[in-house]
N, C-alpha and C. Protein backbone atom coordinates (compact mmCIF):
# COMPACT_ATOMS: atom_id res chain seq x y z
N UNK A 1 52.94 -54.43 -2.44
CA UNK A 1 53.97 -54.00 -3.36
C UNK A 1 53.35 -53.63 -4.71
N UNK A 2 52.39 -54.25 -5.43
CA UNK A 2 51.88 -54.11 -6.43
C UNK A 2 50.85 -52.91 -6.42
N UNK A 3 50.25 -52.83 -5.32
CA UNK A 3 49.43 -51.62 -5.24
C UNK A 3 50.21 -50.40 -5.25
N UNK A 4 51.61 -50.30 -4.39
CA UNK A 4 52.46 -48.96 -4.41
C UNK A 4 53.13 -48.64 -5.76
N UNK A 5 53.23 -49.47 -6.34
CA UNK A 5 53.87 -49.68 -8.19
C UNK A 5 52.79 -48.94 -8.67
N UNK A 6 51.46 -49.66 -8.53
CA UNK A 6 50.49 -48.58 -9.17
C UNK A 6 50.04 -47.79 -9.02
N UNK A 7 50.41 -47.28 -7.90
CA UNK A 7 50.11 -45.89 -7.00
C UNK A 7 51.26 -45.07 -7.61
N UNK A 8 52.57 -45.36 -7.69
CA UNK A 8 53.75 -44.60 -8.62
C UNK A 8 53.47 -44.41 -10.04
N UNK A 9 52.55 -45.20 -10.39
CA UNK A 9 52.70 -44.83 -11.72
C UNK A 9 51.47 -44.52 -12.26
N UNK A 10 50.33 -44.30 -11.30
CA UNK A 10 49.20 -43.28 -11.22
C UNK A 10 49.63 -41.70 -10.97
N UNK A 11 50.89 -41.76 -10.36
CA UNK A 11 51.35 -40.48 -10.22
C UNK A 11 51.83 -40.12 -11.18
N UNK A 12 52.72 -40.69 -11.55
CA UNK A 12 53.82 -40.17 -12.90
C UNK A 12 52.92 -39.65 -14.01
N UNK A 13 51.65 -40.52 -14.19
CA UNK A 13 50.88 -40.17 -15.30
C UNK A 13 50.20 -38.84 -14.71
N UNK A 14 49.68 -38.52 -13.61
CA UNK A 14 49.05 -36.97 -13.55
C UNK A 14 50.63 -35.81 -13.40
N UNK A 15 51.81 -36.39 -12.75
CA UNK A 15 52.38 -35.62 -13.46
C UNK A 15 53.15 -35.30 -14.84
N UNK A 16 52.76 -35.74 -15.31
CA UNK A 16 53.04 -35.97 -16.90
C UNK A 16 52.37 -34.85 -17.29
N UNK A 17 50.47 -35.17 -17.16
CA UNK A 17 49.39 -34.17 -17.75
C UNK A 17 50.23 -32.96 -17.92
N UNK A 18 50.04 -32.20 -18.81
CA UNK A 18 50.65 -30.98 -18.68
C UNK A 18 49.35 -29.85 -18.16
N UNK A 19 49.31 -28.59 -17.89
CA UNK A 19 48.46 -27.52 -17.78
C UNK A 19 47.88 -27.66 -18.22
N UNK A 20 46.31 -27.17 -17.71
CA UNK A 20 45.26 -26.50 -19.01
C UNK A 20 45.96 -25.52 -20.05
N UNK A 21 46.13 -25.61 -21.73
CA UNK A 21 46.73 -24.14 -22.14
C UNK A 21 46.13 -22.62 -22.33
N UNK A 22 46.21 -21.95 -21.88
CA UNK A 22 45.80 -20.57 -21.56
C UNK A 22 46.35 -19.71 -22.94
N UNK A 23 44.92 -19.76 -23.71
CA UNK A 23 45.23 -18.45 -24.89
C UNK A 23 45.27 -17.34 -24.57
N UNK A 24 45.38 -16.01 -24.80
CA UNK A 24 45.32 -14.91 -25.08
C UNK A 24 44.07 -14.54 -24.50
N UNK A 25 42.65 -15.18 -25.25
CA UNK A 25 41.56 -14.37 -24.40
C UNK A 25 41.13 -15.73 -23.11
N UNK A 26 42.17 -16.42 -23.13
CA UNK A 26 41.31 -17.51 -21.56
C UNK A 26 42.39 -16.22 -20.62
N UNK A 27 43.21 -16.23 -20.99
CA UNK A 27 44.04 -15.21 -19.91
C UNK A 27 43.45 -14.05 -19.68
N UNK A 28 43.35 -12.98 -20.71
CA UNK A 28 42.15 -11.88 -20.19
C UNK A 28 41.45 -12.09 -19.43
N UNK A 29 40.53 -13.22 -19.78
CA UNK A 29 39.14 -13.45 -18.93
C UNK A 29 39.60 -13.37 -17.46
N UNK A 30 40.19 -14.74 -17.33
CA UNK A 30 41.23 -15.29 -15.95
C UNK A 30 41.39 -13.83 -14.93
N UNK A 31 42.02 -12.46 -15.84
CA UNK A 31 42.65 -11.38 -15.33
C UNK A 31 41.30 -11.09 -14.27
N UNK A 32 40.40 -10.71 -15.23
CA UNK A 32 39.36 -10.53 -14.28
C UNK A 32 38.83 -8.69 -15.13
N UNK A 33 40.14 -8.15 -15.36
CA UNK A 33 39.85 -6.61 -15.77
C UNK A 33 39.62 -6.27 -17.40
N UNK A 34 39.26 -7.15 -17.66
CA UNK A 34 38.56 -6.92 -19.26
C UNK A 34 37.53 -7.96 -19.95
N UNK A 35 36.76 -7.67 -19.11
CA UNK A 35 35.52 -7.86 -19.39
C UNK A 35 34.77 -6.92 -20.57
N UNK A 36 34.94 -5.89 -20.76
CA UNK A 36 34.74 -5.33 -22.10
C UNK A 36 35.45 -5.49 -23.22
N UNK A 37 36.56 -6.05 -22.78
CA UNK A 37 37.40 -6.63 -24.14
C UNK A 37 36.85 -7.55 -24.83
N UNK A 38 36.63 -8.60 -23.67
CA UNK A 38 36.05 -9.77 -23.91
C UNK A 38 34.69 -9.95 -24.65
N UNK A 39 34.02 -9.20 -24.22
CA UNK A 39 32.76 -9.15 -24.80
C UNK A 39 32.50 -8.34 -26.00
N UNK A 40 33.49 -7.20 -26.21
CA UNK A 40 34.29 -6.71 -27.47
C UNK A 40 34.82 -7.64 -28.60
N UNK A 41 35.45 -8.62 -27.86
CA UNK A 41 35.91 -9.36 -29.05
C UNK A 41 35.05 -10.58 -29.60
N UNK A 42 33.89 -11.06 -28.91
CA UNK A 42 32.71 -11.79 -28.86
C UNK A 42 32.01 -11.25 -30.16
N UNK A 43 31.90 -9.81 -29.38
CA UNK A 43 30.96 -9.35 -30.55
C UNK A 43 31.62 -9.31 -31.85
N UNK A 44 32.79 -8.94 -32.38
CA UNK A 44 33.91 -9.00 -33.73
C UNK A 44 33.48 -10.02 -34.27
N UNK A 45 33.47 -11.22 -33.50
CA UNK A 45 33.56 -12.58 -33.77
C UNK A 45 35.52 -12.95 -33.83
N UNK A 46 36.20 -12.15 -32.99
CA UNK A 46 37.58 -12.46 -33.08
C UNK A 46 38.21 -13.14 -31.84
N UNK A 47 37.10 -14.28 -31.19
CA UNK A 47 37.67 -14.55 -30.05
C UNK A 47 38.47 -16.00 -30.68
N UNK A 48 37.91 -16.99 -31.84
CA UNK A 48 38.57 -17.82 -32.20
C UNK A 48 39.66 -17.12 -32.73
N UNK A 49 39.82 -16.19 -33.26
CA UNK A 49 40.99 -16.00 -34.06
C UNK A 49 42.22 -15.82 -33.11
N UNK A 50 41.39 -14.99 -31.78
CA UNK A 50 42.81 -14.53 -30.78
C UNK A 50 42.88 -16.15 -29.84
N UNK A 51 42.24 -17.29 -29.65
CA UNK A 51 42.51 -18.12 -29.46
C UNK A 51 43.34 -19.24 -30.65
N UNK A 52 43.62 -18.79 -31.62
CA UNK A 52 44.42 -19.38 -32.43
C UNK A 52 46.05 -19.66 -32.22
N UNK A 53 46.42 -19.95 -33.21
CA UNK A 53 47.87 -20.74 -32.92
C UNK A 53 49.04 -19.22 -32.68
N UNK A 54 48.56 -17.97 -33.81
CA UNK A 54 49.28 -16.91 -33.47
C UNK A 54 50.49 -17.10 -33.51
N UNK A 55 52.02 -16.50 -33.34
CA UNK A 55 51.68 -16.24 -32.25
C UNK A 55 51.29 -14.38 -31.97
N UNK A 56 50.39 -13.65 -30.86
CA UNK A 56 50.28 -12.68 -31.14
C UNK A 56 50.56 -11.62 -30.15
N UNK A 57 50.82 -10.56 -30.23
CA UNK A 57 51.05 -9.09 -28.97
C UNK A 57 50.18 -8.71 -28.99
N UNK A 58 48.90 -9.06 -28.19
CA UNK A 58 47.96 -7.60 -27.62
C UNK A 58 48.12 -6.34 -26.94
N UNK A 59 48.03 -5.60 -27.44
CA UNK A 59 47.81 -4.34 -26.43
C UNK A 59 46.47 -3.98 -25.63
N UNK A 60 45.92 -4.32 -24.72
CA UNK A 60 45.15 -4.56 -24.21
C UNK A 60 44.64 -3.91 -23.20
N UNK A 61 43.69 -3.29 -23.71
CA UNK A 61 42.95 -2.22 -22.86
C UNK A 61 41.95 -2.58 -21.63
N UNK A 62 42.04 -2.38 -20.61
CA UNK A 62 41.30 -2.42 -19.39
C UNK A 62 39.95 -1.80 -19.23
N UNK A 63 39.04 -2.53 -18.54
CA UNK A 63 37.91 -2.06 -18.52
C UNK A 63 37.89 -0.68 -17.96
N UNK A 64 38.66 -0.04 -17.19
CA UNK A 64 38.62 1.24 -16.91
C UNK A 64 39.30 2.23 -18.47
N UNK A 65 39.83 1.41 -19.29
CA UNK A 65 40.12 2.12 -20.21
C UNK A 65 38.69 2.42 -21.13
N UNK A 66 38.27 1.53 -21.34
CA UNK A 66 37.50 1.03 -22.19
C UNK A 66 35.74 2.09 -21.44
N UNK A 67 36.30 2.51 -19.72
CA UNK A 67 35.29 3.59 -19.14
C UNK A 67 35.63 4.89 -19.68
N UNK A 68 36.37 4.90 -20.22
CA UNK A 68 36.83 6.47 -20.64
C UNK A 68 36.32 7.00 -22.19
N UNK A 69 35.91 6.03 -22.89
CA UNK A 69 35.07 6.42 -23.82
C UNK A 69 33.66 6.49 -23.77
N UNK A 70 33.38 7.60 -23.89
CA UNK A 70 31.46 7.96 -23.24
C UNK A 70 30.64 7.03 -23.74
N UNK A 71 29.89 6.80 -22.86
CA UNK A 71 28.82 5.21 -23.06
C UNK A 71 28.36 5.35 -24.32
N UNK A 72 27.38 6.48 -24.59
CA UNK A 72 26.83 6.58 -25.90
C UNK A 72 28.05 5.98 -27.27
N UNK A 73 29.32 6.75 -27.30
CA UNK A 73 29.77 6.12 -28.04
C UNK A 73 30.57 4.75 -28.24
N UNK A 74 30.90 4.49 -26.95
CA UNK A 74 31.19 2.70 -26.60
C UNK A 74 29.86 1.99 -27.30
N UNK A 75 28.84 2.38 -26.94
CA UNK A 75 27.46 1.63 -27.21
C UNK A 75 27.58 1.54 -28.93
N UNK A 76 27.73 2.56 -29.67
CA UNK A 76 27.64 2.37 -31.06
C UNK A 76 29.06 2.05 -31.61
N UNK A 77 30.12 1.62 -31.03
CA UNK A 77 31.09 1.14 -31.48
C UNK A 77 30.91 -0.19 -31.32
N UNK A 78 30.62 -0.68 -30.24
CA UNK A 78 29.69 -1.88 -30.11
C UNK A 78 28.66 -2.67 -30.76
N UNK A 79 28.10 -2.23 -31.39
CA UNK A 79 26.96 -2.09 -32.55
C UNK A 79 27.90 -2.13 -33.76
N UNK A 80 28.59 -1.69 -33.78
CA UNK A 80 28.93 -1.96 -35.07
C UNK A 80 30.39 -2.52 -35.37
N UNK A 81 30.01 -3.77 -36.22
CA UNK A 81 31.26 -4.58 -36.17
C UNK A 81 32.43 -4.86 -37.13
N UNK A 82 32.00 -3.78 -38.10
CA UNK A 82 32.93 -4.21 -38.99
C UNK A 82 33.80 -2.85 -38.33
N UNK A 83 33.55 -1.84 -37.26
CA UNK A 83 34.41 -0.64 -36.84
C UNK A 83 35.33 -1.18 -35.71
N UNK A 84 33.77 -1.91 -35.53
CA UNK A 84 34.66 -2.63 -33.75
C UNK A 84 35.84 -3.33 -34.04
N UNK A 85 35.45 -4.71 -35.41
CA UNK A 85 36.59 -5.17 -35.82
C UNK A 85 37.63 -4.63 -36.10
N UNK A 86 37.69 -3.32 -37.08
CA UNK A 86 39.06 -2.50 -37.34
C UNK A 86 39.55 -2.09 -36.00
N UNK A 87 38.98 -1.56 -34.81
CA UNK A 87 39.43 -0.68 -33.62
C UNK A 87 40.42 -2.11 -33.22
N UNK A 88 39.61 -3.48 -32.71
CA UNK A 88 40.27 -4.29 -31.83
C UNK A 88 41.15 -4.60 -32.58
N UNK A 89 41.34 -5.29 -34.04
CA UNK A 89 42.88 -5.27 -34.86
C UNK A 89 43.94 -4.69 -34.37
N UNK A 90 43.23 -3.21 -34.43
CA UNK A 90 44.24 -2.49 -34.49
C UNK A 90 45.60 -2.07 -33.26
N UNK A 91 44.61 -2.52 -31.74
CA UNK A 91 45.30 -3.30 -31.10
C UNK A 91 46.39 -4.57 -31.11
N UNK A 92 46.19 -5.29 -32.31
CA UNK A 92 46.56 -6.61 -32.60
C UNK A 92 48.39 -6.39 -33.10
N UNK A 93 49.16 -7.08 -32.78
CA UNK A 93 50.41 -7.40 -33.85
C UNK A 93 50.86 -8.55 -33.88
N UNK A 94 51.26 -9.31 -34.80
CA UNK A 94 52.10 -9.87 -35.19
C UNK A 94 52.50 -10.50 -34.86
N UNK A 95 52.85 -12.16 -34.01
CA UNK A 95 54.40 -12.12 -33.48
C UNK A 95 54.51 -11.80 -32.02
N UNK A 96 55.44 -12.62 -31.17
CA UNK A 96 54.98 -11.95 -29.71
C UNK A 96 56.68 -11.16 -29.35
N UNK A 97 56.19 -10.04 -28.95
CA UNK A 97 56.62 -8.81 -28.49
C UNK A 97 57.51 -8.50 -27.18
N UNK A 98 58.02 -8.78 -26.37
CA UNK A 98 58.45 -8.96 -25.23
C UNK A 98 58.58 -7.50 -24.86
N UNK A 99 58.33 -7.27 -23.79
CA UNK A 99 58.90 -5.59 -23.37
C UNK A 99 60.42 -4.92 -23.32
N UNK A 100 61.10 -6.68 -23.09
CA UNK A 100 62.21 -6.06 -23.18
C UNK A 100 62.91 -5.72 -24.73
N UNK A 101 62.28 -6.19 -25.53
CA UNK A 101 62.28 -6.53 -27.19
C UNK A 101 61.52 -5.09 -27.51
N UNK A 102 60.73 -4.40 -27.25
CA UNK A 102 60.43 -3.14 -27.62
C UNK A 102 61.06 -1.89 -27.93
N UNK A 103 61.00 -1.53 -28.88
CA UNK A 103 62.07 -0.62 -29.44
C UNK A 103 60.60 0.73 -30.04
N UNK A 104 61.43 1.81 -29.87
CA UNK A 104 60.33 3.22 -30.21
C UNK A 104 60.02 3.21 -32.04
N UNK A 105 59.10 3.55 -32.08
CA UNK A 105 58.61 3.38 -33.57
C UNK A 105 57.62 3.13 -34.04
N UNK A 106 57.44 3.01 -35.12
CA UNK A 106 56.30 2.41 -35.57
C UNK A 106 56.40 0.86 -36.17
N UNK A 107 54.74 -0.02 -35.87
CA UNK A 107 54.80 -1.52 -36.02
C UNK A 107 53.59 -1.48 -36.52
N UNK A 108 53.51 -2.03 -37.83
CA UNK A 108 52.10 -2.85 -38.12
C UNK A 108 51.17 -3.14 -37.47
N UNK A 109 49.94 -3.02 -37.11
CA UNK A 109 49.18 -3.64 -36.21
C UNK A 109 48.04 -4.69 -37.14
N UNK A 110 47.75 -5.68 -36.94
CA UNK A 110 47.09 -6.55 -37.70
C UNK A 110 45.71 -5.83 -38.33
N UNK A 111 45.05 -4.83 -37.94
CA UNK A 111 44.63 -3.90 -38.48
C UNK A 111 44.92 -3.21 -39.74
N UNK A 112 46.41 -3.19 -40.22
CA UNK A 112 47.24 -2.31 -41.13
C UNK A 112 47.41 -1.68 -41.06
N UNK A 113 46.86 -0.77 -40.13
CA UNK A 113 47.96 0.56 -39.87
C UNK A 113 49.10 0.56 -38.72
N UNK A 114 49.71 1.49 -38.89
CA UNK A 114 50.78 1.60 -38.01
C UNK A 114 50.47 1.81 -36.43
N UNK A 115 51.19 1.61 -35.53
CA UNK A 115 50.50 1.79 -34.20
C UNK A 115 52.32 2.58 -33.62
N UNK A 116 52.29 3.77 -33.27
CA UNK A 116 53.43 4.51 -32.71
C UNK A 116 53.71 3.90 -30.96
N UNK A 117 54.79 3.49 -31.12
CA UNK A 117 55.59 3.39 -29.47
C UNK A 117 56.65 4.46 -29.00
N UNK A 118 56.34 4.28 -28.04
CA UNK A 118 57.33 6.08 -27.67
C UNK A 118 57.59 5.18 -26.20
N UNK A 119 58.99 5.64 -26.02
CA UNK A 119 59.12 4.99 -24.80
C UNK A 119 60.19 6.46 -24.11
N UNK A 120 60.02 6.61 -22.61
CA UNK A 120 60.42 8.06 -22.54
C UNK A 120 60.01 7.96 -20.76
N UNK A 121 61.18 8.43 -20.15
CA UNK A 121 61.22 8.53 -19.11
C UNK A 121 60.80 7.33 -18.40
N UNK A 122 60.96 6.36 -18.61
CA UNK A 122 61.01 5.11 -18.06
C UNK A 122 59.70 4.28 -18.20
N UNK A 123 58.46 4.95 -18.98
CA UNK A 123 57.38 4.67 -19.48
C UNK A 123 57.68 4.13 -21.07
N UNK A 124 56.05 3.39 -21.28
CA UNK A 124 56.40 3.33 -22.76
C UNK A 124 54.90 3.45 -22.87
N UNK A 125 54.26 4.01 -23.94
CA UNK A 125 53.24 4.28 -24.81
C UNK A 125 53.54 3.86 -25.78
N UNK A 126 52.29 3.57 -26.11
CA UNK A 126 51.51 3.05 -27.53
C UNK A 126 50.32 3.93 -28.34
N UNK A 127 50.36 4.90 -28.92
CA UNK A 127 50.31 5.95 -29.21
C UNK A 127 49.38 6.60 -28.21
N UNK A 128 48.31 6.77 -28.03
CA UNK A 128 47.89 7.89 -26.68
C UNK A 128 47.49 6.94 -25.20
N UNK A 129 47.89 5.64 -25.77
CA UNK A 129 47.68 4.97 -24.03
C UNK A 129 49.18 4.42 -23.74
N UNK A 130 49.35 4.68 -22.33
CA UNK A 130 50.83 4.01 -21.43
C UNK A 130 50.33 2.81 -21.22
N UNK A 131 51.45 2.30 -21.48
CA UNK A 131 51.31 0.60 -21.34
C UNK A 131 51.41 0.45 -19.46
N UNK A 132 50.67 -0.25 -18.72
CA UNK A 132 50.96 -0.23 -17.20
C UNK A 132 51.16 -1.57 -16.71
N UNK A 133 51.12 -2.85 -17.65
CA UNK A 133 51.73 -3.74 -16.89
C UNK A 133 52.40 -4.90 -18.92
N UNK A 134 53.14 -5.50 -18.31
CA UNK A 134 53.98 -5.68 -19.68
C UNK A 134 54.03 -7.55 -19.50
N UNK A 135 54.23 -8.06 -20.40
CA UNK A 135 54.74 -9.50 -20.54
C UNK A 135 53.30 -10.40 -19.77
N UNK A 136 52.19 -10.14 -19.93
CA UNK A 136 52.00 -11.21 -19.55
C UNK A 136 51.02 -12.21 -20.71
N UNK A 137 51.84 -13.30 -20.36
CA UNK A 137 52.25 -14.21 -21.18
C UNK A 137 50.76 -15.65 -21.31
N UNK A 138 51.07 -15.80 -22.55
CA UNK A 138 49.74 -16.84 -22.46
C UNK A 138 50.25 -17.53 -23.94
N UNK A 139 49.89 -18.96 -23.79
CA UNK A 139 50.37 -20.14 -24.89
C UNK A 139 50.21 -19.35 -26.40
N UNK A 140 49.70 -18.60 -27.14
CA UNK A 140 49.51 -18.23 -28.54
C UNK A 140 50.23 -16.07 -27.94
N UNK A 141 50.70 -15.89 -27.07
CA UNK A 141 51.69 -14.82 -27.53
C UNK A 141 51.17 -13.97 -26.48
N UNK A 142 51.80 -12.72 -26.19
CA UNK A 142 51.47 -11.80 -25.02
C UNK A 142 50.83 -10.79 -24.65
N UNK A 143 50.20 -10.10 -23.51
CA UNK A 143 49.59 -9.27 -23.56
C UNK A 143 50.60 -8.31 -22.80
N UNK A 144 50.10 -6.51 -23.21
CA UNK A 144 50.21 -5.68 -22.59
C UNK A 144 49.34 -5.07 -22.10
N UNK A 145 49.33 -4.85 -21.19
CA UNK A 145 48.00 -3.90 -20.42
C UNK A 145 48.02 -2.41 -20.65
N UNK A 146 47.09 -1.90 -21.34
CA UNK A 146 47.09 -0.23 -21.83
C UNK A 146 46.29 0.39 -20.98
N UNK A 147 46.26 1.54 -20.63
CA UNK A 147 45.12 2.45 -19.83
C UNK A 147 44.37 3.01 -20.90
N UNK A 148 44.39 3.10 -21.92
CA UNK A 148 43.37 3.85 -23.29
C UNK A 148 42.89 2.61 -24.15
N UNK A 149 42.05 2.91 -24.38
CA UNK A 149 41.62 2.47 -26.30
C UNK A 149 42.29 3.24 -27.20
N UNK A 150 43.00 2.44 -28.21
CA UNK A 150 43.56 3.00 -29.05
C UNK A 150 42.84 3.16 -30.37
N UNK A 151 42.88 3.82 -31.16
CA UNK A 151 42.10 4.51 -32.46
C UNK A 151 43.20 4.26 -33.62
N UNK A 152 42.45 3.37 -34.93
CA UNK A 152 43.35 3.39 -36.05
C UNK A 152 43.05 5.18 -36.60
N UNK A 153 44.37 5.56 -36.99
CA UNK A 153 43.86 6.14 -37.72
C UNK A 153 42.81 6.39 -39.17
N UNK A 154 42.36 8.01 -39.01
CA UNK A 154 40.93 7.57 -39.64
C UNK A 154 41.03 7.90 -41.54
């Protein structure tokens, strides 16, 4: 009897534990498809920041996005971090975003400049990349999945 008491309440306590919590870049990683983000935001030095309390909306570009800018110049955007830092910001907003909460316009991007949403024919863009998967969600705020790198303006 005393052993099944403590067998119940060996349980209760692991279900108690809550989750490991999953930031923003443990979720990227997890995804598996941004691995250049990741190592993008390494290099910034903005992986504590996007693991912070936040909360924040990424727009979040995929390593096939991130193939569409020619190596040579990925390589020296890479190299350099106070550009890299403005580019990945500029991805960045505010506050978490829900898809269904998205409205066309323009939004701040933690960068400071504006970042344009156009939503249109049942798509939505974020100024020259379509967003292709929406809401997914992680303890400090959400990601969207983009097919482009987006560019502050210059």
């Amino acid at each position: 009897m005393k052993t099944r008491l403590m067998l119940a309440a060996l349980a209760a306590a692991l279900i108690a534990v809550p989750a490991q919590a999953k930031d923003i870049v443990q979720t990227a990683v997890d995804n598996g498809n941004f691995n250049t983000l990741a190592a993008a935001l390494q290099k910034a030095d903005l992986v504590e920041t996007l693991k912070g309390k936040g909360p924040y909306t990424v727009f979040a570009p995929t390593d096939a996005a991130f193939a569409k800018i020619p190596k040579d110049q990925l390589d020296a955007l890479l190299a350099d971090k106070a550009k890299l830092t403005k580019v990945l910001t500029y991805h960045v907003v505010p506050g978490t975003v829900l898809a269904k909460d998205v409205k066309p316009g323009q939004v701040k991007s933690v960068e400071g400049s504006a970042i344009t949403i156009k939503t249109e024919g049942g798509k939505v863009t974020v100024d020259n990349a379509t967003v292709t998967a929406t809401d997914v969600k992680a303890d400090n705020g959400v990601i969207h999945v983009i097919d482009t790198v987006i560019l502050p303006k210059a």
